[in-house]
C-alpha atoms as a PDB file:
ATOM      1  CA  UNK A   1      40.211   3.430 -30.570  1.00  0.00           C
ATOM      2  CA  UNK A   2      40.103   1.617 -27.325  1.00  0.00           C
ATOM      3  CA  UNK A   3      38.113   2.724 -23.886  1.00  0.00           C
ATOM      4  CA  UNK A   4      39.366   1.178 -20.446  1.00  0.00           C
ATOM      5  CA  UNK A   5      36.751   1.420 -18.060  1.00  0.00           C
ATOM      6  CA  UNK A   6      38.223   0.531 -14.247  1.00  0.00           C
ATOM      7  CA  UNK A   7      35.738  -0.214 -11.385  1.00  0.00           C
ATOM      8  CA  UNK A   8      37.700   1.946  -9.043  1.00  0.00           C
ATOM      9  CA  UNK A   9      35.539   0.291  -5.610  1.00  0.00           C
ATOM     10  CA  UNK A  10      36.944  -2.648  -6.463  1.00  0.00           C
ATOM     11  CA  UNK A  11      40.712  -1.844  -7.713  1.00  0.00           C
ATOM     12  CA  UNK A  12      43.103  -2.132  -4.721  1.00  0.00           C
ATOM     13  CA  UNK A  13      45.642   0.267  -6.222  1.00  0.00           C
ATOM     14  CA  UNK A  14      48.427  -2.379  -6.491  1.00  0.00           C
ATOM     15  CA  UNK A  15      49.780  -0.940  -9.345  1.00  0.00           C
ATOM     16  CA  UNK A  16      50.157  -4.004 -11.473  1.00  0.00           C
ATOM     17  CA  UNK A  17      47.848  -2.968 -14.319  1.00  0.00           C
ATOM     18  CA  UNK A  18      50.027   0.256 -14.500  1.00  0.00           C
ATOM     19  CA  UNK A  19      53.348  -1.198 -14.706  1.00  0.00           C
ATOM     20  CA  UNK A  20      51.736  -4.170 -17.241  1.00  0.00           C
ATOM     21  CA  UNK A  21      50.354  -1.046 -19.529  1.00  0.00           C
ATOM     22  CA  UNK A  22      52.951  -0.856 -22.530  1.00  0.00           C
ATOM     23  CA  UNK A  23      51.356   2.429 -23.903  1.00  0.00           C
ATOM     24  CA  UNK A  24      51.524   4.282 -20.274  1.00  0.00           C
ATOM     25  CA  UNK A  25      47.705   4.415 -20.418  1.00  0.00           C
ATOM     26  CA  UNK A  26      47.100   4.056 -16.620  1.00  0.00           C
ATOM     27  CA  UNK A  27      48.258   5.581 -13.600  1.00  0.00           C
ATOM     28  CA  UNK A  28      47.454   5.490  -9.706  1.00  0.00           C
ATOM     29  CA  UNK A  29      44.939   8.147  -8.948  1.00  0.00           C
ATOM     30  CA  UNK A  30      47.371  10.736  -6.569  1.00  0.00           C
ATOM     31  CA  UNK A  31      43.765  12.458  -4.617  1.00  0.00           C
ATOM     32  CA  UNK A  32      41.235  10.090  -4.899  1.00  0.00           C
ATOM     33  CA  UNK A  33      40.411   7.135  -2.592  1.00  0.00           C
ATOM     34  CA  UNK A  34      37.380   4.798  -3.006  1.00  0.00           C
ATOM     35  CA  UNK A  35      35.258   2.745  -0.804  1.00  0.00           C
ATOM     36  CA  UNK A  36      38.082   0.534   0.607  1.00  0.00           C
ATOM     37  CA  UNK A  37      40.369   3.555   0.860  1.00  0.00           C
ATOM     38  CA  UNK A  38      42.562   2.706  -2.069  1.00  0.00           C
ATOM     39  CA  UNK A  39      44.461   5.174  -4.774  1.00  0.00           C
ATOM     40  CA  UNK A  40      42.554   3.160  -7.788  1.00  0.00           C
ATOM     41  CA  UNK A  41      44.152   2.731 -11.496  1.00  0.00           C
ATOM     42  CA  UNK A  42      42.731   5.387 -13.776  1.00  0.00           C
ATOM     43  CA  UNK A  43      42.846   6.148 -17.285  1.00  0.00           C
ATOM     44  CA  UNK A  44      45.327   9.476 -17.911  1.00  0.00           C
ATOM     45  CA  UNK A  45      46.051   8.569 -22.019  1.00  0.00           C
ATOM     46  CA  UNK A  46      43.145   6.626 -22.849  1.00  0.00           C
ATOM     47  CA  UNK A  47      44.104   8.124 -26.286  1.00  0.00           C
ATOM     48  CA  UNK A  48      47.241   6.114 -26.548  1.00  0.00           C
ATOM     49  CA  UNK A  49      45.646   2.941 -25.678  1.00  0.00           C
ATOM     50  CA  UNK A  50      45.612   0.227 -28.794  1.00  0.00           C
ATOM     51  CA  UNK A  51      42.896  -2.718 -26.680  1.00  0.00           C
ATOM     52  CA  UNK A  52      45.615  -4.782 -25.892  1.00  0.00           C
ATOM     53  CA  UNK A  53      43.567  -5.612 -22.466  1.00  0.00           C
ATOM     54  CA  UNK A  54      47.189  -6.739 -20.982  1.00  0.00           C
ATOM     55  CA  UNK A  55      45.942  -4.049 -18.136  1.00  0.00           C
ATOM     56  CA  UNK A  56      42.916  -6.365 -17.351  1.00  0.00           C
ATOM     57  CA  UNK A  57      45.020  -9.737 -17.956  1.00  0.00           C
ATOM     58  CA  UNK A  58      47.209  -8.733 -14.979  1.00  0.00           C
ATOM     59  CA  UNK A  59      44.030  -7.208 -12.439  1.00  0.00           C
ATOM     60  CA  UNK A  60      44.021  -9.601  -9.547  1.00  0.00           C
ATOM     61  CA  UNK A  61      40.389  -8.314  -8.984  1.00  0.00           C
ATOM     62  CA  UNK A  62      39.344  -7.829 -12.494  1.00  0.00           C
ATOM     63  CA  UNK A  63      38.671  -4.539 -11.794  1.00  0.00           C
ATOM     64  CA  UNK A  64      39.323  -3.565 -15.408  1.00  0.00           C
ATOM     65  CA  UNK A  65      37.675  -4.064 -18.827  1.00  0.00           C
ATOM     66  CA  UNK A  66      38.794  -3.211 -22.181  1.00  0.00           C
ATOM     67  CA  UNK A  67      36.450  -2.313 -25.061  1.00  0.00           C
ATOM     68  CA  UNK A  68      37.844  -2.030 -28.363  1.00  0.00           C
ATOM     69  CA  UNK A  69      35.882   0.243 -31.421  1.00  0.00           C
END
């Protein structure tokens, strides 16, 4: 099992982490914003995720780290 863990005050929502995610694992948060007023990346499946960390490979403000159990 794999945890993503997302700094959300430092994600800019772009989305690229989401569409990168082969598992479906992340998703644009619809009602929250954070500091800079961004819809960040959250984890919805963190179930399905294998560690792949292509989420954090493509997080243009490495907002995102993978840990893998």
């Amino acid at each position: 099992m794999s945890k993503v863990i997302i700094d959300r005050d430092r994600c800019k929502g772009c989305g690229l982490c989401v569409h990168a995610c082969p598992r479906k694992v992340l998703e644009l948060s619809a009602g929250e914003l954070n500091r800079k007023g961004y819809h960040p990346a959250v984890p919805v499946r963190e179930e399905d995720c294998v560690g792949c960390a292509v989420c954090g490979l493509f997080c243009p403000d490495v907002a995102i780290t993978v840990i893998r159990e």
